[in-house]
C-alpha atoms as a PDB file:
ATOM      1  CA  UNK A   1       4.518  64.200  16.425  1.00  0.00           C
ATOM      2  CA  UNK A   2       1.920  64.083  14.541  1.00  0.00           C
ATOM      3  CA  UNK A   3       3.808  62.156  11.696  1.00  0.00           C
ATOM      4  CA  UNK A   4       4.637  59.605  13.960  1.00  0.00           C
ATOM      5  CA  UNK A   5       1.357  58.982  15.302  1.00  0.00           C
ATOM      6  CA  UNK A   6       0.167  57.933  11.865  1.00  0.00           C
ATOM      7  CA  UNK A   7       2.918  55.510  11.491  1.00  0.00           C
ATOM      8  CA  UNK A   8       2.119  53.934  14.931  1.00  0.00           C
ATOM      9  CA  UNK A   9      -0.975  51.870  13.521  1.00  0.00           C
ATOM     10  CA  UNK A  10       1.116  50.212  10.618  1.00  0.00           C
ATOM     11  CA  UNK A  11       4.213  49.512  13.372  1.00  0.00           C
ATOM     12  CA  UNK A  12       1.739  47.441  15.407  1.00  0.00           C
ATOM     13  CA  UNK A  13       0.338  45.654  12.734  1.00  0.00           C
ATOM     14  CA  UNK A  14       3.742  44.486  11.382  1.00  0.00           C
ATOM     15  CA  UNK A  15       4.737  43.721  14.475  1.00  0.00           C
ATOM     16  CA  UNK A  16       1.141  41.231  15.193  1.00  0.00           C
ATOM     17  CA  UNK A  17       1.898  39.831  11.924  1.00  0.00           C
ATOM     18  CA  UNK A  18       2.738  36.380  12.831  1.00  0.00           C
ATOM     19  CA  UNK A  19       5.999  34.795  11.329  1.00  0.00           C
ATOM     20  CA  UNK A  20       4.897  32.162   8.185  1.00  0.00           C
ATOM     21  CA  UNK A  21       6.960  28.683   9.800  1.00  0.00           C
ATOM     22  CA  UNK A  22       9.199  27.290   7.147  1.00  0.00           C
ATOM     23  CA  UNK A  23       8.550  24.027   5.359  1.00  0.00           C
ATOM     24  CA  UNK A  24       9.755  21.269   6.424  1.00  0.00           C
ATOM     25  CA  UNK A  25       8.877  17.896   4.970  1.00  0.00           C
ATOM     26  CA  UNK A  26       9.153  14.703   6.927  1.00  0.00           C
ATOM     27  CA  UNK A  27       9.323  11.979   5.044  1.00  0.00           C
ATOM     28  CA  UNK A  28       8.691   7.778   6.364  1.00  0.00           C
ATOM     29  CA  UNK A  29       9.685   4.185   5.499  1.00  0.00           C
ATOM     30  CA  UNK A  30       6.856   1.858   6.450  1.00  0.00           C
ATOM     31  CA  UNK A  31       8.179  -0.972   4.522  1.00  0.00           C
ATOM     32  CA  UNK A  32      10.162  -3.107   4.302  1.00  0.00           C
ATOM     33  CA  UNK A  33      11.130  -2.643   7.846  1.00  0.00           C
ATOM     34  CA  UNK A  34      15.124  -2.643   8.783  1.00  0.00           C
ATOM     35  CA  UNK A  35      17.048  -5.208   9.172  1.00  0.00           C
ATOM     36  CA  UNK A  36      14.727  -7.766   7.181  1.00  0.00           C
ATOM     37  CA  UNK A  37      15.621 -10.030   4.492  1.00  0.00           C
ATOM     38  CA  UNK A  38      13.983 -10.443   1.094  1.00  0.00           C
ATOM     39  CA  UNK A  39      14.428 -12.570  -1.698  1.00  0.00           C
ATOM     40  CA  UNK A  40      17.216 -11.770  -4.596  1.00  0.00           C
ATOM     41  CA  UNK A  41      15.667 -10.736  -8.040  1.00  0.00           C
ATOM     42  CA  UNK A  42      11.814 -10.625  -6.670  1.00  0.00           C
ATOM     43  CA  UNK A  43      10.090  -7.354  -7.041  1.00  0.00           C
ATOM     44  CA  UNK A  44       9.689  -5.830  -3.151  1.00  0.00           C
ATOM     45  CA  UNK A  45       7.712  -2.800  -2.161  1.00  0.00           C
ATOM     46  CA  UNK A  46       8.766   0.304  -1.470  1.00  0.00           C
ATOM     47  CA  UNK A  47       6.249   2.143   0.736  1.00  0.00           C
ATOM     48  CA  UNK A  48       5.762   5.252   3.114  1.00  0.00           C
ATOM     49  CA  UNK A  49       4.282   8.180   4.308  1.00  0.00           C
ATOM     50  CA  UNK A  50       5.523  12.432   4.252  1.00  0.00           C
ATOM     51  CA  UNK A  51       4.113  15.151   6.384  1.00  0.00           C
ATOM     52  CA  UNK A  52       5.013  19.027   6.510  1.00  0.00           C
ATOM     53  CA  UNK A  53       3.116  19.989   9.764  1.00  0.00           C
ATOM     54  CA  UNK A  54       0.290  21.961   9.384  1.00  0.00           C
ATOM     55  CA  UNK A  55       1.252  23.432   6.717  1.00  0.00           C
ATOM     56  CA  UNK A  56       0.991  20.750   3.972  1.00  0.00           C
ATOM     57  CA  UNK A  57       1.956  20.473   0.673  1.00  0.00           C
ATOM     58  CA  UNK A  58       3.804  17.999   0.059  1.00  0.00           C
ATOM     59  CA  UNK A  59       4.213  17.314  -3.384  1.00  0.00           C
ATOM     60  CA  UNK A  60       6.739  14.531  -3.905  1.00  0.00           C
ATOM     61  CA  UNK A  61       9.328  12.022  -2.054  1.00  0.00           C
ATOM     62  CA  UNK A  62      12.516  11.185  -3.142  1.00  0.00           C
ATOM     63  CA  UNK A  63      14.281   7.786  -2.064  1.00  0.00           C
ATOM     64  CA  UNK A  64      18.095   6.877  -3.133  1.00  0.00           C
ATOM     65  CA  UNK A  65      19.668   3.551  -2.221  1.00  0.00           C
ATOM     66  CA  UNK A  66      23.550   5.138  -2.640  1.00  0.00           C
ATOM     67  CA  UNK A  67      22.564   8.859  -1.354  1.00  0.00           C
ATOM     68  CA  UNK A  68      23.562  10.464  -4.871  1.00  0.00           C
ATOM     69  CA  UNK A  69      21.092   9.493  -7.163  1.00  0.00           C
ATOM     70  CA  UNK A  70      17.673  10.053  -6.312  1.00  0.00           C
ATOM     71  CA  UNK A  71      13.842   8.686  -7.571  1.00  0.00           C
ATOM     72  CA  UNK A  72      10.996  10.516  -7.047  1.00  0.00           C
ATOM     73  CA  UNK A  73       7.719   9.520  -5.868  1.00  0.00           C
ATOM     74  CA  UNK A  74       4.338  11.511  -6.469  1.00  0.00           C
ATOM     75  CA  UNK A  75       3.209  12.030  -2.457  1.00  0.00           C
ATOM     76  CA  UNK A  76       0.226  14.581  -2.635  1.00  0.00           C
ATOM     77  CA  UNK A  77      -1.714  12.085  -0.733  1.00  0.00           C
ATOM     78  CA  UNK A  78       1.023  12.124   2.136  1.00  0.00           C
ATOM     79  CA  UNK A  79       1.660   8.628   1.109  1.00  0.00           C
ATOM     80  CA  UNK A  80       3.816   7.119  -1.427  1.00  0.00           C
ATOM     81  CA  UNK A  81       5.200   3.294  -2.632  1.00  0.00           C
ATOM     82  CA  UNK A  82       6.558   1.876  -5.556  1.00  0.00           C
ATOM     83  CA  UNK A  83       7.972  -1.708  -6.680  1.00  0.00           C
ATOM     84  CA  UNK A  84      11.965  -2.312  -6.190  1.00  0.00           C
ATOM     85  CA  UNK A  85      13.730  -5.047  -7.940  1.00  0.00           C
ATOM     86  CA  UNK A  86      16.870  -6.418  -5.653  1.00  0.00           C
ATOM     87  CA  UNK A  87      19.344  -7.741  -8.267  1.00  0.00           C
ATOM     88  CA  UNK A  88      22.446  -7.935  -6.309  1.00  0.00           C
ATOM     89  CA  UNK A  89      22.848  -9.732  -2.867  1.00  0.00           C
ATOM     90  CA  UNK A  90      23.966  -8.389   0.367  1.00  0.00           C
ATOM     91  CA  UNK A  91      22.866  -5.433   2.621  1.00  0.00           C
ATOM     92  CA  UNK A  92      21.165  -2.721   0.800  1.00  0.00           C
ATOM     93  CA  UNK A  93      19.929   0.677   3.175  1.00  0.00           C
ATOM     94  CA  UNK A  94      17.399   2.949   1.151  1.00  0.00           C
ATOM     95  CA  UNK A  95      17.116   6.719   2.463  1.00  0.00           C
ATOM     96  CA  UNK A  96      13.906   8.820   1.472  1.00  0.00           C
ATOM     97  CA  UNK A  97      13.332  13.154   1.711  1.00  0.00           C
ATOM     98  CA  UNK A  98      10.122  14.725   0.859  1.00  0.00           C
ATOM     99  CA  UNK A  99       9.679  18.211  -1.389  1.00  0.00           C
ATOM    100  CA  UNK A 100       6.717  20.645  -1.207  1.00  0.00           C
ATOM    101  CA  UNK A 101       6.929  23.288  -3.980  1.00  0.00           C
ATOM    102  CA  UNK A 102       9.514  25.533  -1.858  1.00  0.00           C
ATOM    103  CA  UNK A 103      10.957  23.506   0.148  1.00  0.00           C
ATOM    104  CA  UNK A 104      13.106  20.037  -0.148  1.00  0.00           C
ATOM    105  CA  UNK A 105      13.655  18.672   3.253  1.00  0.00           C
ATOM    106  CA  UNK A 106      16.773  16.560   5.115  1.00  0.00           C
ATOM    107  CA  UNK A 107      16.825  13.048   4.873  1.00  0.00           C
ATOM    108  CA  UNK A 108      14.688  11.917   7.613  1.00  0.00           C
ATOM    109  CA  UNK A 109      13.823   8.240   6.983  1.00  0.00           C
ATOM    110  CA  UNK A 110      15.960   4.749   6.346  1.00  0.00           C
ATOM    111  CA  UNK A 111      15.709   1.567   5.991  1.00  0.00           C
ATOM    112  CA  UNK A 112      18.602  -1.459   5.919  1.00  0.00           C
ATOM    113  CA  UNK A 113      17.394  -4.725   4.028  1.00  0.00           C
ATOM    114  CA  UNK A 114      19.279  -7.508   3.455  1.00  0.00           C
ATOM    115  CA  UNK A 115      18.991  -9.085  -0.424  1.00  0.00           C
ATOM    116  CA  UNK A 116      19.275 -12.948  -0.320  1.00  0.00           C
ATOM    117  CA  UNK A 117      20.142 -12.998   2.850  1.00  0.00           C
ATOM    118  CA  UNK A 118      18.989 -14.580   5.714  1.00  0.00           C
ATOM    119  CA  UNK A 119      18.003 -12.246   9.180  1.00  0.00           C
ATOM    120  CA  UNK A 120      16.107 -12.194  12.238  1.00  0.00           C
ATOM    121  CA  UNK A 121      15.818  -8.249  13.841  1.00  0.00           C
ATOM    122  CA  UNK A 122      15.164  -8.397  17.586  1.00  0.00           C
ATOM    123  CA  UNK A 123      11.381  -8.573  18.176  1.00  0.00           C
ATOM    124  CA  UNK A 124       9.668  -7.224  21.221  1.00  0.00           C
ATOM    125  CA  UNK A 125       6.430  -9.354  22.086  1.00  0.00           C
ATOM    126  CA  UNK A 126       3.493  -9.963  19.705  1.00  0.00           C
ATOM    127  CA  UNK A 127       4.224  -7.916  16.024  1.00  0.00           C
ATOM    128  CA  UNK A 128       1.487  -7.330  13.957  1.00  0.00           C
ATOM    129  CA  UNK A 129       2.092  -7.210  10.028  1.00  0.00           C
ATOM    130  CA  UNK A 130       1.536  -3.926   8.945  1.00  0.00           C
ATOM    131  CA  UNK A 131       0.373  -3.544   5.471  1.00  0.00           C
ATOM    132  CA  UNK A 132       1.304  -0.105   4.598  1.00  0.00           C
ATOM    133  CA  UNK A 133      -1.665   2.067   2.601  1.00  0.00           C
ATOM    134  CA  UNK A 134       0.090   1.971  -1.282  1.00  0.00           C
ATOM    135  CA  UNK A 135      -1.435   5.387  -3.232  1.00  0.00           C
ATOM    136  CA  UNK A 136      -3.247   4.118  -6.326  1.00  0.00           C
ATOM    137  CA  UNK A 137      -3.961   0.901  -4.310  1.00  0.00           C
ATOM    138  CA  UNK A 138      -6.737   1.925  -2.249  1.00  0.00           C
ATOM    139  CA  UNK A 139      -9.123  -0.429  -0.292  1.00  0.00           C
ATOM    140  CA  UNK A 140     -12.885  -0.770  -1.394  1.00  0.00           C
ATOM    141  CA  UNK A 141     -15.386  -2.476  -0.869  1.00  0.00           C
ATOM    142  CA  UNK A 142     -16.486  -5.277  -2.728  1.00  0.00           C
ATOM    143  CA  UNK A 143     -20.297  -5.770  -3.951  1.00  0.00           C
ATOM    144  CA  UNK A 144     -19.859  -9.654  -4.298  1.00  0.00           C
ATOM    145  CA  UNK A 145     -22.170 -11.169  -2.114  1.00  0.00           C
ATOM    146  CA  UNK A 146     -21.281 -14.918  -2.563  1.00  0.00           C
ATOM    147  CA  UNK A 147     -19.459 -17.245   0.253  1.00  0.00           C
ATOM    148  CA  UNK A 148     -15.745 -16.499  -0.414  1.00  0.00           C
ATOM    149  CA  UNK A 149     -12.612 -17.928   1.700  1.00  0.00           C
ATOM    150  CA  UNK A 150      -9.804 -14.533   1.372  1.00  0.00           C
ATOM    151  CA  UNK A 151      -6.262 -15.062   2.678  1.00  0.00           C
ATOM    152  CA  UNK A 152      -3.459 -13.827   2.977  1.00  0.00           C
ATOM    153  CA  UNK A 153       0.030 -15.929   2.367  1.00  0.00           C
ATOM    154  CA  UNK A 154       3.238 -15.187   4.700  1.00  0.00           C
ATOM    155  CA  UNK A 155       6.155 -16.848   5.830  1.00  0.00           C
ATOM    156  CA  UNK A 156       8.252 -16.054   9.178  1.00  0.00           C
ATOM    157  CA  UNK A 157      11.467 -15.063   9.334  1.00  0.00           C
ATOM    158  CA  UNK A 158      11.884 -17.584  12.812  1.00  0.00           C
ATOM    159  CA  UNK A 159       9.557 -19.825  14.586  1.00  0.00           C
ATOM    160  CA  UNK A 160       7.112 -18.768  16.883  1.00  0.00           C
ATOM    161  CA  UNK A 161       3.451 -19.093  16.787  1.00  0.00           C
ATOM    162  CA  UNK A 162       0.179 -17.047  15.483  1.00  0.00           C
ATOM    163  CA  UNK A 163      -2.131 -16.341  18.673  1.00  0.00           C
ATOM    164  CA  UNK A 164      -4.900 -14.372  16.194  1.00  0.00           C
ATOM    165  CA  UNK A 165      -5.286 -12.253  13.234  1.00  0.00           C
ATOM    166  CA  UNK A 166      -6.721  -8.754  12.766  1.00  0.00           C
ATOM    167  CA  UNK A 167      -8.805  -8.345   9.533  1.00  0.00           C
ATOM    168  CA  UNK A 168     -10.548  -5.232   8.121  1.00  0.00           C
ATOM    169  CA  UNK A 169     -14.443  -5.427   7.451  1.00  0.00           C
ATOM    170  CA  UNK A 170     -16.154  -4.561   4.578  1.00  0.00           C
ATOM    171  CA  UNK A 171     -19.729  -4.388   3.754  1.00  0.00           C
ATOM    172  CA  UNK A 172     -20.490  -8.015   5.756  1.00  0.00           C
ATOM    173  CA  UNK A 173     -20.892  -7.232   9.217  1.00  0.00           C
ATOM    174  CA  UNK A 174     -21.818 -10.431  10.319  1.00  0.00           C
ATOM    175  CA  UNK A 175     -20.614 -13.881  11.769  1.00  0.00           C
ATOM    176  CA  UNK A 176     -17.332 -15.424  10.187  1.00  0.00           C
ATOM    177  CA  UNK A 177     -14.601 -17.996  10.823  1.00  0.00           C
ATOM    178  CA  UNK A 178     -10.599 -17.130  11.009  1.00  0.00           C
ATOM    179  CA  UNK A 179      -8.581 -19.604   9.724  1.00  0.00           C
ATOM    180  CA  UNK A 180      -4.830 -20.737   9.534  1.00  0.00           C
ATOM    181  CA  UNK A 181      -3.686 -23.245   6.707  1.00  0.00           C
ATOM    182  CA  UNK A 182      -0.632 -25.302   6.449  1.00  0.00           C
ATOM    183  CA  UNK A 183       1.232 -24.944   3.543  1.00  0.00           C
ATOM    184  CA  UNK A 184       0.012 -28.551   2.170  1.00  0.00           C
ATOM    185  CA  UNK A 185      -3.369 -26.971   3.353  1.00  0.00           C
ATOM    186  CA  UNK A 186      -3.930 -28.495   6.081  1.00  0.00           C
ATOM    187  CA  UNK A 187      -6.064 -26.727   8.601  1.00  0.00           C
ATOM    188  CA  UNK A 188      -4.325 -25.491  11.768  1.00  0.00           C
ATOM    189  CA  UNK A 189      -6.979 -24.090  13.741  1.00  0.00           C
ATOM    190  CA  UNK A 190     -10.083 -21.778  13.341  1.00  0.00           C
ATOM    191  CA  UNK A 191     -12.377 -19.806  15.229  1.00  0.00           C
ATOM    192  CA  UNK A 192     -15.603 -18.247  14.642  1.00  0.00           C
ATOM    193  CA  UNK A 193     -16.142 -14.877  15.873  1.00  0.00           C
ATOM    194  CA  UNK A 194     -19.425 -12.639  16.117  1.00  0.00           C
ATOM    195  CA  UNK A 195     -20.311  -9.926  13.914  1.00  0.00           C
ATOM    196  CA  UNK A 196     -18.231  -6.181  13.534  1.00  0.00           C
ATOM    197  CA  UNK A 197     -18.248  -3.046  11.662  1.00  0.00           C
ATOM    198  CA  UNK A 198     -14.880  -2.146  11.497  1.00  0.00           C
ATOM    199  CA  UNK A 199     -11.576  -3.848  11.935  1.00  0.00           C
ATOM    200  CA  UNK A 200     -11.623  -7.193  14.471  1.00  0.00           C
ATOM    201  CA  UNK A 201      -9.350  -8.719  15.956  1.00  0.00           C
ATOM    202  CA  UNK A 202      -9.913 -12.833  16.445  1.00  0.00           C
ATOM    203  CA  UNK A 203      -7.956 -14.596  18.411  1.00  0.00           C
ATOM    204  CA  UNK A 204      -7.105 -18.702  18.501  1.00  0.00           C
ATOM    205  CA  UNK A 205      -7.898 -20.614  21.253  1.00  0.00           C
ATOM    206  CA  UNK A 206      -4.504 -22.056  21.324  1.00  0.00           C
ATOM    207  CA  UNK A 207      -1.640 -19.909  19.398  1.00  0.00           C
ATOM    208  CA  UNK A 208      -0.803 -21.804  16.293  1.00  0.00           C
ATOM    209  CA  UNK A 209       3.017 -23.384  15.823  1.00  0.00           C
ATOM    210  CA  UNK A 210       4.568 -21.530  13.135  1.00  0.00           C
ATOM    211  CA  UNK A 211       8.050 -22.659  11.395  1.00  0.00           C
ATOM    212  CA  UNK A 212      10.722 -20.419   9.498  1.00  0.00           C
ATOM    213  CA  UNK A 213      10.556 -19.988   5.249  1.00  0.00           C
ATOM    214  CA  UNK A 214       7.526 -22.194   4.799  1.00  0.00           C
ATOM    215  CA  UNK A 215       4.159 -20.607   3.754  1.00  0.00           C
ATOM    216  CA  UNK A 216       1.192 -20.356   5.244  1.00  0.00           C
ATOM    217  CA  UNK A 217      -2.024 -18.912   4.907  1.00  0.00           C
ATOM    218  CA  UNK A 218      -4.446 -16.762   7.424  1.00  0.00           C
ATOM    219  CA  UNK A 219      -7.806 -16.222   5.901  1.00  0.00           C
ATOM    220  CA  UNK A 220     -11.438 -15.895   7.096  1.00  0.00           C
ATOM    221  CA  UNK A 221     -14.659 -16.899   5.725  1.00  0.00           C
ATOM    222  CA  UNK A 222     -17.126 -14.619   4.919  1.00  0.00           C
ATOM    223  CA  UNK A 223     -20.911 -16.444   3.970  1.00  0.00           C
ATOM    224  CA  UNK A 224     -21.836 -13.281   2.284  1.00  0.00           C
ATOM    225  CA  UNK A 225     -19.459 -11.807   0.353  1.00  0.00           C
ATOM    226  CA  UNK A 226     -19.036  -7.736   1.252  1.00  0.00           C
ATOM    227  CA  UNK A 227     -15.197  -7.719   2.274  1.00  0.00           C
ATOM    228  CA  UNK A 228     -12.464  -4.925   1.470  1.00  0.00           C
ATOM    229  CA  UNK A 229      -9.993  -5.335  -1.106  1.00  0.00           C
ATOM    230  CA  UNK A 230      -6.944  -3.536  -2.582  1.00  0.00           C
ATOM    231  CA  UNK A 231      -5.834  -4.707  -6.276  1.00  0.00           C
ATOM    232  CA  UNK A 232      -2.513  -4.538  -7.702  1.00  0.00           C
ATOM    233  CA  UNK A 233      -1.128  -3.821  -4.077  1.00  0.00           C
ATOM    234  CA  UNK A 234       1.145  -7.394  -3.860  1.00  0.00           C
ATOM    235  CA  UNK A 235       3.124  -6.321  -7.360  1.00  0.00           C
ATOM    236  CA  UNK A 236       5.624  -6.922  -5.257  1.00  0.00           C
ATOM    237  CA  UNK A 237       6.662  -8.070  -1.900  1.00  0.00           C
ATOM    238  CA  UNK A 238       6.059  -6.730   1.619  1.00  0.00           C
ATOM    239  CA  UNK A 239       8.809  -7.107   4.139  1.00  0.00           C
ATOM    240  CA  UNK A 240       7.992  -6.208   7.843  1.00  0.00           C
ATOM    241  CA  UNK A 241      10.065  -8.311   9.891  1.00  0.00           C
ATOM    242  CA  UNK A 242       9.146 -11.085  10.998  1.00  0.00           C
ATOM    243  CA  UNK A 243       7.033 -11.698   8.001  1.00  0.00           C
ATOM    244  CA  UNK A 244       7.442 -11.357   4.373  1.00  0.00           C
ATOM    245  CA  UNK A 245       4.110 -11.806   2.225  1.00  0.00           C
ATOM    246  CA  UNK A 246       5.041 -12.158  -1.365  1.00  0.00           C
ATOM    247  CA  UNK A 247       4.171 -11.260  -5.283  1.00  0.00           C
ATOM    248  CA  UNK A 248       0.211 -12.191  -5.168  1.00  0.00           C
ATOM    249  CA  UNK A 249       0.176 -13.205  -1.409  1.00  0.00           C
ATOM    250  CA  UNK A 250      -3.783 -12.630  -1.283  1.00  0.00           C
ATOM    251  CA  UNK A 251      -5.595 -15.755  -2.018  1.00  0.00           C
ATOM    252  CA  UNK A 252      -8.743 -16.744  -2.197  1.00  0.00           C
ATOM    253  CA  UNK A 253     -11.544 -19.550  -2.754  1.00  0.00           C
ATOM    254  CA  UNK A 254     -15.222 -20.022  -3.690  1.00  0.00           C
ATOM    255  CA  UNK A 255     -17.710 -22.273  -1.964  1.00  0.00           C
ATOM    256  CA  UNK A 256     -20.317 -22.812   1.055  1.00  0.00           C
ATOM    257  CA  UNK A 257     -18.487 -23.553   3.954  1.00  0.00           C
ATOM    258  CA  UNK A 258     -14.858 -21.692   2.296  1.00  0.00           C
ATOM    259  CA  UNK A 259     -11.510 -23.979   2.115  1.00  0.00           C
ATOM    260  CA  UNK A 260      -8.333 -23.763   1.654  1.00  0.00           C
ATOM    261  CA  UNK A 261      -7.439 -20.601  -0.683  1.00  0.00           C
ATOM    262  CA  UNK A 262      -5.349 -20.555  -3.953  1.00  0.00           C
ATOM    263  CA  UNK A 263      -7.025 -18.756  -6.109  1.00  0.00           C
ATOM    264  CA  UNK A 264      -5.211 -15.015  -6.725  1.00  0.00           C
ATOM    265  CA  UNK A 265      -6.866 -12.332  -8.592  1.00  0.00           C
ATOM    266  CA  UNK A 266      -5.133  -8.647  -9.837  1.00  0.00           C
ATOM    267  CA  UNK A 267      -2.411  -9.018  -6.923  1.00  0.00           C
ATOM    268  CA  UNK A 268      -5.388  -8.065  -4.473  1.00  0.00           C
ATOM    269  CA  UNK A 269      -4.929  -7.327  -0.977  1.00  0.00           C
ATOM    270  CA  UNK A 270      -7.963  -8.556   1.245  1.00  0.00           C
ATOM    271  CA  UNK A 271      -6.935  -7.108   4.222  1.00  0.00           C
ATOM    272  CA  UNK A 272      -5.939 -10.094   6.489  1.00  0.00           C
ATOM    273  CA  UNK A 273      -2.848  -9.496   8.611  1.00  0.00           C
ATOM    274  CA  UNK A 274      -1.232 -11.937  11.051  1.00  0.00           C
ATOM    275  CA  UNK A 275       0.087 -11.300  14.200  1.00  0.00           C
ATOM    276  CA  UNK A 276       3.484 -13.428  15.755  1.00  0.00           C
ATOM    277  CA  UNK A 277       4.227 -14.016  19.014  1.00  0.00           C
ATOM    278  CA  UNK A 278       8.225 -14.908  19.433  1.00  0.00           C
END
C-alpha cells in the first residue's frame, strides 16, 4: 500500500499533463485571385500568407503549379510572395502547403489563372483591390516632405465604374485630393477629403465610368510629402480580379498643385487601391 501511495502523485501529474496539439500549417493564396487572367510572358506575383495556430513556427511554404514538383518560399514572417513568369497560354492552377520544422502540412490553398486569356469571375458588389503584404517589401514611411502626386495604374477586367479609393497614410495627416486619370490623362474626377491618421477611404461624388483593358490611374495629392511606400513590390504583376495592376504600376509626379503621374521609381507601391463597383 504504501508503494502505491508514492506512485499516486506521479499518476496524477501525467495524467494533468496536457496533450502538445500537432502542427498543422495552413497555408494561403492572396494573389492572383482565381479565375483571373494575366498577361502571357509578363512577370506576375505570387503572394500569400501560412499560419500553424497558436503554435507557430512556420518556417517555409511550398507552391507547385503540376502538384509534383515543388518551390519553396521562406515564410517565418507568416507571409510569403515571389515573381512567376507565365510562358505558356491557357489555364494554369498553382497549389501551396506550408512546413514548420516537424511538420509539413496538406495542401490547403489554390489558385486557377488563366495565361493570355481573357476572363471575368463573378463579382459580388463593390471589390476592393487587395494588395497583398510581399515579405522583403515592407511599407515605410517616407521623410520627403515636398508636394508629390502618387498613383497607382490598373486596368479592369469588365466595365463598371470606381465610386472611391482607399489609400494608406503616412506621416501627412492632413488635407489631400483623390484623383482618377484617363489613360491620355485626362482627369475624371477628384475630391478633396479632410485630414486622417490611418487608412481613408474617399469617395467620388459621382462613381467614375470605367472601360475593360485600358489603363488608368487613381492617385492622391499630398502638399507635404510624408506618404507610405513599398519598393520593389510591382516586380511583377498583381492579379485580383477585377483588376490587374502591372510591372511598375505605382506612379508618381512632382509639383504644387500634383498632375497627372508617370514618373515610376524602384517598382514602389504607394499604397493607393481602387475599389469597382460592377
Amino acid at each position: 500500500m504504501k508503494r502505491l501511495a508514492a506512485l499516486l502523485p506521479a499518476l496524477l501529474l501525467l495524467q494533468a499533463a496536457p496533450a502538445l496539439a500537432a502542427d498543422t500549417p495552413y497555408a494561403m493564396i492572396h494573389s492572383p485571385s482565381t479565375g483571373t487572367s494575366v498577361p502571357l510572358n509578363t512577370p506576375l506575383v505570387l503572394a500569400g500568407g501560412a499560419v500553424n495556430g497558436e503554435s507557430g513556427g512556420v518556417t517555409t511554404v511550398e507552391f507547385s503549379s503540376d502538384g509534383v514538383n515543388w518551390t519553396s518560399l521562406d515564410a517565418r514572417t507568416e507571409t510569403w510572395s515571389t515573381v512567376l513568369f507565365p510562358s505558356v497560354p491557357g489555364p494554369v492552377t498553382i497549389w501551396a502547403r506550408a512546413r514548420t520544422a516537424s511538420a509539413l502540412g496538406a495542401v490547403t490553398a489554390s489558385t486557377t489563372i488563366h495565361v493570355g486569356g481573357s476572363t471575368t469571375p463573378p463579382l459580388h458588389g463593390d471589390t476592393k483591390l487587395v494588395l497583398p503584404p510581399q515579405p522583403g517589401h515592407p511599407a515605410e514611411l517616407d521623410p520627403d516632405l515636398a508636394a508629390v502626386e502618387l498613383g497607382l495604374r490598373t486596368r479592369f477586367d469588365r466595365a463598371g465604374s470606381v465610386p472611391a479609393v482607399v489609400l494608406r497614410r503616412g506621416g501627412y495627416t492632413g488635407p489631400v485630393t483623390a484623383r482618377v486619370w484617363g489613360p491620355d490623362g485626362t482627369l475624371l474626377a477628384q475630391q478633396a477629403a479632410p485630414g486622417a491618421a490611418h487608412s481613408q477611404r474617399i469617395t467620388f461624388a459621382t462613381p467614375v465610368p470605367v472601360q475593360p483593358g485600358v489603363d488608368y490611374v487613381v492617385s492622391y495629392y499630398t502638399p507635404a510629402g510624408g506618404y507610405v511606400a513599398s519598393e520593389g513590390y510591382f516586380l511583377g504583376g498583381v492579379a485580383n480580379a477585377p483588376f490587374y495592376a502591372g510591372v511598375e504600376a505605382g506612379v508618381y509626379r512632382y509639383g504644387e498643385g500634383g498632375g497627372f503621374p508617370t514618373e515610376t521609381w524602384n517598382a514602389s507601391n504607394y499604397w493607393i487601391e481602387p475599389i469597382f463597383r460592377p
